[in-house]
Protein backbone atom coordinates (compact mmCIF):
# COMPACT_ATOMS: atom_id res chain seq x y z
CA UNK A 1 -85.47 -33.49 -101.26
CA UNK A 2 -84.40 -29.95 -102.11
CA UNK A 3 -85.18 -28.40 -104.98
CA UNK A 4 -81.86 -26.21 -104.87
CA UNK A 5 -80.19 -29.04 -107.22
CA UNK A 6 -83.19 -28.86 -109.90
CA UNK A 7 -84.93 -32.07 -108.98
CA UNK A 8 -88.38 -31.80 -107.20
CA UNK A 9 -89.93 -34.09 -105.12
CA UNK A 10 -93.32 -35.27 -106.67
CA UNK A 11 -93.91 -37.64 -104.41
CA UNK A 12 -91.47 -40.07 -102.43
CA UNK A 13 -90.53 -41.74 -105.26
CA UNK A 14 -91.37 -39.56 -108.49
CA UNK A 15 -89.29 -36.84 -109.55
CA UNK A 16 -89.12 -33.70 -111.56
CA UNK A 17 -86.43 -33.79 -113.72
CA UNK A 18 -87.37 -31.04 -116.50
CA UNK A 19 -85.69 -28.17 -117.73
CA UNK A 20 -86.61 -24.32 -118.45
CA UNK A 21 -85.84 -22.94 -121.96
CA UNK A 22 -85.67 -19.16 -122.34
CA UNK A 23 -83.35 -18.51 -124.69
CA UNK A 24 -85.20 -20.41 -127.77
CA UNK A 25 -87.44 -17.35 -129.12
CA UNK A 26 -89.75 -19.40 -131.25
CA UNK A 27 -91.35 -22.62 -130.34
CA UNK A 28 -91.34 -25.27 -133.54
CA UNK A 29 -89.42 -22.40 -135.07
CA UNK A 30 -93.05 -20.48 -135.80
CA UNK A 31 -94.35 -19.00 -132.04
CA UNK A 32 -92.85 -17.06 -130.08
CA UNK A 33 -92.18 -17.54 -126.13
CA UNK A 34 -92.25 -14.66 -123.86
CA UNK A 35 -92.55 -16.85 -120.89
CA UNK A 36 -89.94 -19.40 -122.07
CA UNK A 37 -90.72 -22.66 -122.20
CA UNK A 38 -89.90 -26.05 -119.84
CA UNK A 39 -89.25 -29.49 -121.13
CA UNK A 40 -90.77 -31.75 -118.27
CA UNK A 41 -89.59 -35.29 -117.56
CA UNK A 42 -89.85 -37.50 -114.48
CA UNK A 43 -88.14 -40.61 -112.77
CA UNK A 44 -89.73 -43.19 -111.11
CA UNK A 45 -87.33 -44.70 -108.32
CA UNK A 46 -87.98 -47.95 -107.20
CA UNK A 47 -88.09 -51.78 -107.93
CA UNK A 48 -87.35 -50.80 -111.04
CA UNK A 49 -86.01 -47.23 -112.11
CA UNK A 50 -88.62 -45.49 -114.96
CA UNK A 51 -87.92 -42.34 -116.83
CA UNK A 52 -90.81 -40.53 -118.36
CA UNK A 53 -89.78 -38.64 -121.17
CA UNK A 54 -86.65 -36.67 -121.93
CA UNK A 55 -85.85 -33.16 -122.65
CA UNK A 56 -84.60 -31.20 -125.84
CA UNK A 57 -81.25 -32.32 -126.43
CA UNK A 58 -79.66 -29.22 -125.95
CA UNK A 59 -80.29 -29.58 -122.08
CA UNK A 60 -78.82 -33.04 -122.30
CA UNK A 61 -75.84 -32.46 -119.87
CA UNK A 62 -77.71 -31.22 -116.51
CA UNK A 63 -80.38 -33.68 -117.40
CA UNK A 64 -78.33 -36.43 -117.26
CA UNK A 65 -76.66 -34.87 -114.09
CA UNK A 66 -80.07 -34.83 -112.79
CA UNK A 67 -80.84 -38.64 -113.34
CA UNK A 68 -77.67 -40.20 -112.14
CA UNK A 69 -77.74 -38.23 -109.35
CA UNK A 70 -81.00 -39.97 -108.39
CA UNK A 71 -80.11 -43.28 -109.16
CA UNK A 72 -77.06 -43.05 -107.04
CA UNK A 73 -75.14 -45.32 -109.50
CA UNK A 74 -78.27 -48.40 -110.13
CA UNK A 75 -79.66 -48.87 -113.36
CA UNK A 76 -82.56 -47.04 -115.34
CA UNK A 77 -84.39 -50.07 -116.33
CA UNK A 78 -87.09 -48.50 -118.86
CA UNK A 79 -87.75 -45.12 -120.57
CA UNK A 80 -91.53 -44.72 -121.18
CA UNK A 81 -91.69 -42.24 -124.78
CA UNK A 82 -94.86 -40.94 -124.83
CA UNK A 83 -94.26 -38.74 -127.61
CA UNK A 84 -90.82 -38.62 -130.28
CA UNK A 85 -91.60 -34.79 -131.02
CA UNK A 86 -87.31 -33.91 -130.47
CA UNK A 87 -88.32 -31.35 -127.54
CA UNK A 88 -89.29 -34.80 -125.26
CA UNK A 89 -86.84 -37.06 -127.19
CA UNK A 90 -84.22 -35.17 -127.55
CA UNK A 91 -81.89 -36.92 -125.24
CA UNK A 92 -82.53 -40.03 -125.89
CA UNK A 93 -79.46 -41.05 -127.57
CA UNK A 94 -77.44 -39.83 -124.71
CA UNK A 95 -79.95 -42.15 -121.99
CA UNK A 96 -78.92 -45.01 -124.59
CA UNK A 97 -75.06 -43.52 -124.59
CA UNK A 98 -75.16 -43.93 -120.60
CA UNK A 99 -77.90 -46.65 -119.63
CA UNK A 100 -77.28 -49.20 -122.99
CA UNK A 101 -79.18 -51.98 -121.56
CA UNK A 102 -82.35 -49.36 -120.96
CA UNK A 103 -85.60 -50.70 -122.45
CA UNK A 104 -87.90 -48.48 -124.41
CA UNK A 105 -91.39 -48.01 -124.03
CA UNK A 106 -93.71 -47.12 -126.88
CA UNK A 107 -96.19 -47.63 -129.33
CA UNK A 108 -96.08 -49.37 -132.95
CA UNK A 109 -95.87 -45.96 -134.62
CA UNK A 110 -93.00 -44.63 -131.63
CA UNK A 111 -91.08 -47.98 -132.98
CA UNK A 112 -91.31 -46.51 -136.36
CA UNK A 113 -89.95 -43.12 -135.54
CA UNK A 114 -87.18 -44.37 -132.97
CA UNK A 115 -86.20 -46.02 -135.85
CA UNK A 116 -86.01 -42.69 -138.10
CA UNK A 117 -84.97 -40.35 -135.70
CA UNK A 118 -82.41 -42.20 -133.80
CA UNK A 119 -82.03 -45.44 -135.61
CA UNK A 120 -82.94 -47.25 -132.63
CA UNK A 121 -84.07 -50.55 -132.96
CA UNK A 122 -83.14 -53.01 -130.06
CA UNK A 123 -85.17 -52.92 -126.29
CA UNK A 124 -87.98 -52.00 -128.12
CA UNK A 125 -91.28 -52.54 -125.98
CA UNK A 126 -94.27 -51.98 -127.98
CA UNK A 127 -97.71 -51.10 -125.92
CA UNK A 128 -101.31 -50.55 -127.32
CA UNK A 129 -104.35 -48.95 -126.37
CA UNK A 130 -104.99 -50.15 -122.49
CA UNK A 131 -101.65 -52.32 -122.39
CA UNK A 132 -101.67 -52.68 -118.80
CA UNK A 133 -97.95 -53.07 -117.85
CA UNK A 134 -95.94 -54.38 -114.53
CA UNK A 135 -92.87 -52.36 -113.95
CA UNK A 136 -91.90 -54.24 -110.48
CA UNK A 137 -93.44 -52.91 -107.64
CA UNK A 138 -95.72 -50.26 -110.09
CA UNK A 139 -98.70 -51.12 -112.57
CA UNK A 140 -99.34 -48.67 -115.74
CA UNK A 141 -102.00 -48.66 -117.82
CA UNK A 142 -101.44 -46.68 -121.37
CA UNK A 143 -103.72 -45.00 -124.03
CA UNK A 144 -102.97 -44.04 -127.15
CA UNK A 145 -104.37 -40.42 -127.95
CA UNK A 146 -103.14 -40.15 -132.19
CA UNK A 147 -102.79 -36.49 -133.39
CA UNK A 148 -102.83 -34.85 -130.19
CA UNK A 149 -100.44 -33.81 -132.19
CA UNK A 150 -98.40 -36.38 -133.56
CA UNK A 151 -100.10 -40.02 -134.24
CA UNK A 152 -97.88 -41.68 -132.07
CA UNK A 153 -99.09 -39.92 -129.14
CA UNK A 154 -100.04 -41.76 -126.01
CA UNK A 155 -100.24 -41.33 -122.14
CA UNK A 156 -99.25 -43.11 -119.14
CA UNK A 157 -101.36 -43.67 -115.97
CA UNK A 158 -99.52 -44.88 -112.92
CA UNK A 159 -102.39 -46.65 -111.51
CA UNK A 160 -99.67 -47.34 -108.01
CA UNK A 161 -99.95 -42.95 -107.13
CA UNK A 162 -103.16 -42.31 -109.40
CA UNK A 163 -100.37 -40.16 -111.47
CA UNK A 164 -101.38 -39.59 -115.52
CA UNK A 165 -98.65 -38.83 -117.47
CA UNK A 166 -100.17 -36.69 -119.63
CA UNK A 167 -97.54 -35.67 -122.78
CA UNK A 168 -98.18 -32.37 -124.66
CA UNK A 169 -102.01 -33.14 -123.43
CA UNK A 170 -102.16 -30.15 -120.48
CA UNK A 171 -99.20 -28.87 -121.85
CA UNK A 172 -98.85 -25.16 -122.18
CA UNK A 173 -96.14 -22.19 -122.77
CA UNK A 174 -93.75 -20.85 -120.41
CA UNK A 175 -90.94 -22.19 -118.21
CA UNK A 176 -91.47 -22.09 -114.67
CA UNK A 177 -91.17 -19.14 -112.14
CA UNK A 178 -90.19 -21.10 -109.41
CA UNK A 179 -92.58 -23.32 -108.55
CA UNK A 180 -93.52 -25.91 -110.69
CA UNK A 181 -97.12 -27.04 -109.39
CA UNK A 182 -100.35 -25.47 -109.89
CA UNK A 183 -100.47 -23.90 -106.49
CA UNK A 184 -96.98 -22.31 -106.40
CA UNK A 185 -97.99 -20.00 -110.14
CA UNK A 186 -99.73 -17.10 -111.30
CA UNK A 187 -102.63 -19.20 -112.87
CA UNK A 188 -103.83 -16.26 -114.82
CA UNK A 189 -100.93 -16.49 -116.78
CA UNK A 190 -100.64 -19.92 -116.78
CA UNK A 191 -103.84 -20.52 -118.40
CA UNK A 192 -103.38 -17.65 -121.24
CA UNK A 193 -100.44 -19.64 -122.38
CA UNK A 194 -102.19 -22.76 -122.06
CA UNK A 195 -104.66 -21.87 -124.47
CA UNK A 196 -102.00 -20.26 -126.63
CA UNK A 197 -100.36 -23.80 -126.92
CA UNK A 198 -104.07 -25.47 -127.34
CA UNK A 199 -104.52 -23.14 -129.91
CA UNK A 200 -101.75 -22.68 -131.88
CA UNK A 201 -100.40 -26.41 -131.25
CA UNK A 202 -103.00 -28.64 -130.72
CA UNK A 203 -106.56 -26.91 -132.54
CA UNK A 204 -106.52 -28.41 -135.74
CA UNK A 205 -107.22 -32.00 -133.97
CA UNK A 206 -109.95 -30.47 -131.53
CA UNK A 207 -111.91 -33.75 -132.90
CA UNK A 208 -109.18 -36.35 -131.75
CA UNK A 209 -108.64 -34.24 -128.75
CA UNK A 210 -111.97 -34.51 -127.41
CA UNK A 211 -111.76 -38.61 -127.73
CA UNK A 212 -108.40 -38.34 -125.54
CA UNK A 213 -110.35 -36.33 -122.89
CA UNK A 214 -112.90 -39.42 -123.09
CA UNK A 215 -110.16 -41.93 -121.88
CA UNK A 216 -109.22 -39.13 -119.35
CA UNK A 217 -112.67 -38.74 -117.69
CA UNK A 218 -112.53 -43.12 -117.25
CA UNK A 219 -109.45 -42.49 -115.32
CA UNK A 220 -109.12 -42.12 -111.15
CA UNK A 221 -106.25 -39.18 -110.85
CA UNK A 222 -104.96 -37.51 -108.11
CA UNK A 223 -102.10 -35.66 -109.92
CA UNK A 224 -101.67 -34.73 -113.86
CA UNK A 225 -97.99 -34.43 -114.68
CA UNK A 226 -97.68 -33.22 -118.55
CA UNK A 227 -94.62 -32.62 -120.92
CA UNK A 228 -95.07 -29.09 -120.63
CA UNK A 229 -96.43 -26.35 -118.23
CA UNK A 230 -97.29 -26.78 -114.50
CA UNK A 231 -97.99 -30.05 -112.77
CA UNK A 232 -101.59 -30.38 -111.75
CA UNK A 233 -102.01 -31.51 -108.36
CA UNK A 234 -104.21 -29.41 -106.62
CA UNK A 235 -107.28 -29.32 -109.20
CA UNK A 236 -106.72 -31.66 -112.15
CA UNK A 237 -110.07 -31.24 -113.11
CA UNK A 238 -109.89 -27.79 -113.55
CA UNK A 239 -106.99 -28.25 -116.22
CA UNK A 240 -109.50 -31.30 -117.73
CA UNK A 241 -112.33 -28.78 -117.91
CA UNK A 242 -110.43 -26.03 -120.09
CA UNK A 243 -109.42 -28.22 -122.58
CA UNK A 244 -112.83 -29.95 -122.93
CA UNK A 245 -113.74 -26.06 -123.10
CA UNK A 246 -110.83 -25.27 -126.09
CA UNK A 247 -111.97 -28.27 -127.77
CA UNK A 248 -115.19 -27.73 -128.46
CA UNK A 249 -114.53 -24.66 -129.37
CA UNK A 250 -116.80 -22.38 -126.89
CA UNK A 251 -116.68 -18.78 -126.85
CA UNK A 252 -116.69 -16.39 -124.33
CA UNK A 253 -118.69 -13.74 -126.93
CA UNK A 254 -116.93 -10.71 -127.91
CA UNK A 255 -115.67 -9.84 -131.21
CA UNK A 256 -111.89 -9.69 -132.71
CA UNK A 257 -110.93 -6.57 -135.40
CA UNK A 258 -108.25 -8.05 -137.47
CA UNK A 259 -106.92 -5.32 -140.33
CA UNK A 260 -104.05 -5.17 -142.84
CA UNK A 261 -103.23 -2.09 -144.39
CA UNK A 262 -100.52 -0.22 -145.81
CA UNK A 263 -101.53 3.45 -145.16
CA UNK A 264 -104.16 3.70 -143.05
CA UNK A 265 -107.39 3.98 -144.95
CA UNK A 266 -108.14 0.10 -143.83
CA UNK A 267 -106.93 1.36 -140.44
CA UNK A 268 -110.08 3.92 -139.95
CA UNK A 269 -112.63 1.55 -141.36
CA UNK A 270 -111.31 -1.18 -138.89
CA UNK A 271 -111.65 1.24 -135.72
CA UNK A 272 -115.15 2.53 -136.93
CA UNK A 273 -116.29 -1.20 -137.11
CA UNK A 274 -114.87 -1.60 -133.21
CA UNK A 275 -115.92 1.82 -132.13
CA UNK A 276 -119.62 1.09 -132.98
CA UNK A 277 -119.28 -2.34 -131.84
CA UNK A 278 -118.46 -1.30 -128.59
CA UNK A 279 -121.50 1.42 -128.90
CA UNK A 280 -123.90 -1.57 -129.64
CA UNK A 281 -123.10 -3.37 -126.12
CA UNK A 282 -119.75 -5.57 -127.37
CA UNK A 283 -118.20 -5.52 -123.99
CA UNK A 284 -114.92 -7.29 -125.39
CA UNK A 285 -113.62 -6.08 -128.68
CA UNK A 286 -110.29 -6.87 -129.57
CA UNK A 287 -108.14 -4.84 -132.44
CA UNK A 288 -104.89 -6.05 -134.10
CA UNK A 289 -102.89 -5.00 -136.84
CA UNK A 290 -102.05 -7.96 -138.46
CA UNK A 291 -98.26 -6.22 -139.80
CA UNK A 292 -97.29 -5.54 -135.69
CA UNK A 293 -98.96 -8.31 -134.33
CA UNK A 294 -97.99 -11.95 -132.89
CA UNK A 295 -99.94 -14.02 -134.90
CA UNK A 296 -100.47 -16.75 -132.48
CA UNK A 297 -102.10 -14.20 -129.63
CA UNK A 298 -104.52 -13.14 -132.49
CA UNK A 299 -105.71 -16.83 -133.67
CA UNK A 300 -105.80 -17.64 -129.43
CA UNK A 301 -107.76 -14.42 -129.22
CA UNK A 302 -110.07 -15.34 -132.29
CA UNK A 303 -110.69 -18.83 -130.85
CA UNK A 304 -112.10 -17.69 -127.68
CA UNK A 305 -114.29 -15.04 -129.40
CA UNK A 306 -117.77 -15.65 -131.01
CA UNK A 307 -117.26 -12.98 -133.99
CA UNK A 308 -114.30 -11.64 -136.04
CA UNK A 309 -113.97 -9.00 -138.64
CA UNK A 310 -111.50 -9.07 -141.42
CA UNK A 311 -110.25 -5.59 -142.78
CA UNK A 312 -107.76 -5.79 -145.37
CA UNK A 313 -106.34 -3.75 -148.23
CA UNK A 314 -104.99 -5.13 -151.56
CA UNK A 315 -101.59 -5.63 -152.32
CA UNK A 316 -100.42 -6.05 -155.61
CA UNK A 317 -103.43 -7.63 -156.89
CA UNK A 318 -103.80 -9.99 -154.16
CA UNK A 319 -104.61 -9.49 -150.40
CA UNK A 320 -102.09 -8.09 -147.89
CA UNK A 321 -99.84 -10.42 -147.12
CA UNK A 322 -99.77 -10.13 -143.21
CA UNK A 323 -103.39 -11.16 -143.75
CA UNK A 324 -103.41 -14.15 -146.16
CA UNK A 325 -100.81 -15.70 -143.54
CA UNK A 326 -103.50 -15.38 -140.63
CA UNK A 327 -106.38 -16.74 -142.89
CA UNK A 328 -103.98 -19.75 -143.57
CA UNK A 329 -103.63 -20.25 -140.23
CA UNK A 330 -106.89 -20.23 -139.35
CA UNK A 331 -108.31 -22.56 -142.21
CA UNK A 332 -105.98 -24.96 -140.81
CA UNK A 333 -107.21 -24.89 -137.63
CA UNK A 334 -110.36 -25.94 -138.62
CA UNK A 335 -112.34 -23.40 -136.65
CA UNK A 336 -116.35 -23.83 -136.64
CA UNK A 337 -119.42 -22.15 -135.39
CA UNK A 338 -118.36 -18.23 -135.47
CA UNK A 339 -119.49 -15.25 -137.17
CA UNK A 340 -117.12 -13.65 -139.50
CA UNK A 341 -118.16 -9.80 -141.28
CA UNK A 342 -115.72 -8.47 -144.08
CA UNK A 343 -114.04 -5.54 -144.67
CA UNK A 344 -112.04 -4.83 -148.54
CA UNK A 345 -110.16 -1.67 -149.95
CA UNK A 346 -108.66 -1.20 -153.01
CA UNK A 347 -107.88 1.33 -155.71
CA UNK A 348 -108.10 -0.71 -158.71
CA UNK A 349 -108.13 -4.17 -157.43
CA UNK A 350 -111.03 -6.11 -156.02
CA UNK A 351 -109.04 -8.98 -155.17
CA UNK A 352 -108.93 -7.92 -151.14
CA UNK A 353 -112.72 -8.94 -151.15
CA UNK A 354 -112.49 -11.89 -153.43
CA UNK A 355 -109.90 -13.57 -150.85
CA UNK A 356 -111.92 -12.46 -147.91
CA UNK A 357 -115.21 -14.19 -149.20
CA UNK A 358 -113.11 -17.10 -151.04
CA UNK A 359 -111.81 -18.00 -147.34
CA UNK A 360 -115.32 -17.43 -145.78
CA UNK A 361 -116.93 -19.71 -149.34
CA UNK A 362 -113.90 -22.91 -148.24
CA UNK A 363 -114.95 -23.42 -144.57
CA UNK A 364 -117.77 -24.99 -145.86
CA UNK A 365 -120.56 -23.31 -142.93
CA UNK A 366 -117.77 -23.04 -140.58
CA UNK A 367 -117.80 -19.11 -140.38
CA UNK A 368 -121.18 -17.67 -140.88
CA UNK A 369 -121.02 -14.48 -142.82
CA UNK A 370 -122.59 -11.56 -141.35
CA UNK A 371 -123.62 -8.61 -143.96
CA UNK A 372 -123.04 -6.37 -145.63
CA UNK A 373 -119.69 -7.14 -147.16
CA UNK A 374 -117.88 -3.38 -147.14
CA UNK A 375 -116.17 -2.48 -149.99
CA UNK A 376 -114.36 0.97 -149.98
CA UNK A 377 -112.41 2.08 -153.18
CA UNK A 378 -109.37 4.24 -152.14
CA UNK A 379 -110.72 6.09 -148.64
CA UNK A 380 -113.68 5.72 -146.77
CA UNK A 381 -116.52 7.76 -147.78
CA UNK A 382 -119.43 9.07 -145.30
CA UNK A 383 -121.78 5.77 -146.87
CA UNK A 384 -118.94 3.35 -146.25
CA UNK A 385 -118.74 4.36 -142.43
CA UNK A 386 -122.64 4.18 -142.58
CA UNK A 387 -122.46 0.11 -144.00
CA UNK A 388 -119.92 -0.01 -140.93
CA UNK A 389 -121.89 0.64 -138.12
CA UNK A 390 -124.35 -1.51 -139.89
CA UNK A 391 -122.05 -4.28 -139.56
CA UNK A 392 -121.48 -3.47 -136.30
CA UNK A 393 -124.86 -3.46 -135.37
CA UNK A 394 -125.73 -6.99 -137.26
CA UNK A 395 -121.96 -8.63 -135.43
CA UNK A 396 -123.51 -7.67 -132.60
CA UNK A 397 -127.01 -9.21 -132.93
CA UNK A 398 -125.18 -12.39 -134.26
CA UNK A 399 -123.42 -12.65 -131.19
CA UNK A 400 -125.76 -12.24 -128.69
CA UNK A 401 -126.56 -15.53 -127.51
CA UNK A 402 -122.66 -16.62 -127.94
């Protein structure tokens, strides 16, 4: 079948149905989307007719073009909800508006929230963990994989093409340039966004992600089809392997320089610290300016690195805003096993330091502090760039092995 009418062959009888987003500019209304963003879903044509998820409701009219096209005027039979966030739900009231004898598939807790969200309550089929289901002609067998990211998460595995159905597990940024399968795309950027999404989206339940990957590795797959990003048919394992990667939180080494400052004095520390970093054999040092930059490429950059330094000024007795909103986000994503060295500057106000160590004190052994802590009062002064390259030097050490 020809792609020219946005439906792609999967296989002779599965279909992409999905649908590229680039005009929202911030995903969940927090992160932004250079790339866009696609919504995927698939049908199922056979015996019986099976839709895989929806798409944001927005794209409800040439998604619902798409599906009756395919089923040439027979019934959907069942809609398999693998997740109720509204970007894969979206459209479910207008399935229900056009197929009203369509039966849904979920868990206990998707019951619940079809309920809430769409006060849907009849052709309810409820599956648990290994349900194994006869849809006609096609067997699935489902898993439920809670807070990766929502607790009603679960995937599908059509056990009839070896096909998992994999959710916002896999899933990444960016709509699709063209081709939707893992051989047709620029994989470099692929994967960047990837762990963007992991990152941003999916890192604070690293712990409940690793027991999905565990019913993943059980399973015998040929293709990988998840709600977001490219279709994985020419290497699924590959796509398995980085997020076993991202969620046990390996590094690659190197070191991020994160600063806030208002004038510039925080500024100069920041670049000594990465100049004699870089002196001291750091081959990847990363600088950002917490005010200009996109706060989820810093936390993805952090995550992949084995050492970060926070420079930051204070700002009306407290720290600098732009940096107290990336030490929120990273408490909550629960980050472990990295080396963390501080930079503070004030004028009459300590409290830049205090917050610095305060977040180091709450993640309990999760960031090990590297000395000395700089303080600089105003400007830097010759000993203050002297305690930098000492921190430098002892990042560096720390990191060594990473």
């Amino acid at each position: 079948m020809s792609s020219n009418n946005g439906i792609v062959s999967i296989t002779d009888s599965v279909f992409w149905i999905g649908e590229n987003d680039r005009e929202t500019d911030k995903f969940e209304g927090l992160w932004s989307l250079p790339h866009g963003v696609v919504y995927n879903s698939y049908l199922l044509r056979g015996e019986k007719n099976i839709l895989i998820d929806t798409v944001k409701s927005p794209f409800s009219g040439d998604f619902m073009r798409k599906i009756s096209f395919l089923l040439e005027g027979r019934p959907l039979d069942y809609v398999i909800v693998n997740h109720m966030e509204p970007d894969h739900s979206g459209s479910l009231c207008a399935i229900r508006g056009f197929y009203p004898d369509v039966k849904i598939v979920g868990n206990a807790k998707t019951a619940e929230m079809l309920k809430n969200f769409f006060r849907i309550e009849d052709n309810v089929v409820t599956v648990g963990e290994g349900t194994a289901v006869d849809f006609g002609s096609r067997k699935f067998v489902f898993a439920l994989v809670p807070m990766v990211h929502w607790p009603e998460s679960m995937v599908a595995y059509d056990a009839s093409d070896k096909i998992l159905f994999s959710s916002d597990v896999f899933g990444g940024f960016g709509a699709t340039e063209g081709g939707i399968f893992d051989d047709q795309t620029d994989m470099s950027l692929v994967e960047s966004e990837m762990m963007r999404y992991y990152v941003n989206i999916v890192g604070r339940f690293s712990a409940p992600a690793l027991k999905a990957l565990a019913k993943v590795r059980t399973l015998d797959i040929d293709m990988i089809c998840p709600a977001h990003g490219p279709i994985w048919r020419q290497d699924p394992d590959h796509v398995i392997s980085l997020y076993e990667k991202w969620s046990r939180q390996e590094t690659d080494g190197g070191v991020v320089v994160a600063y806030g400052t208002m004038y510039g004095n925080t500024k100069v520390a920041s670049d000594a610290i990465a100049n004699a970093l870089a002196e001291r054999g750091v081959s990847r040092v990363s600088v950002y300016d917490m005010v200009r930059s996109d706060l989820s490429e810093v936390a993805t950059d952090i995550w992949g690195s084995a050492g970060l330094i926070l420079a930051s000024c204070t700002y009306n007795m407290e720290l600098f805003p732009p940096m107290a909103r990336l030490l929120r986000h990273l408490e909550n994503k629960n980050m472990k096993g990295r080396y963390v060295g501080l930079c503070g500057t004030y004028s009459w106000s300590e409290a830049s330091m205090r917050e610095l160590s305060a977040f180091v004190d709450r993640s309990n052994g999760g960031w090990n502090l590297v000395e000395p802590k700089i303080l600089i009062k105003s400007a830097p002064a010759p000993a203050d760039f002297e305690h930098c390259g000492l921190l430098a030097s002892n990042m560096a050490e720390a990191i060594k092995y990473k």
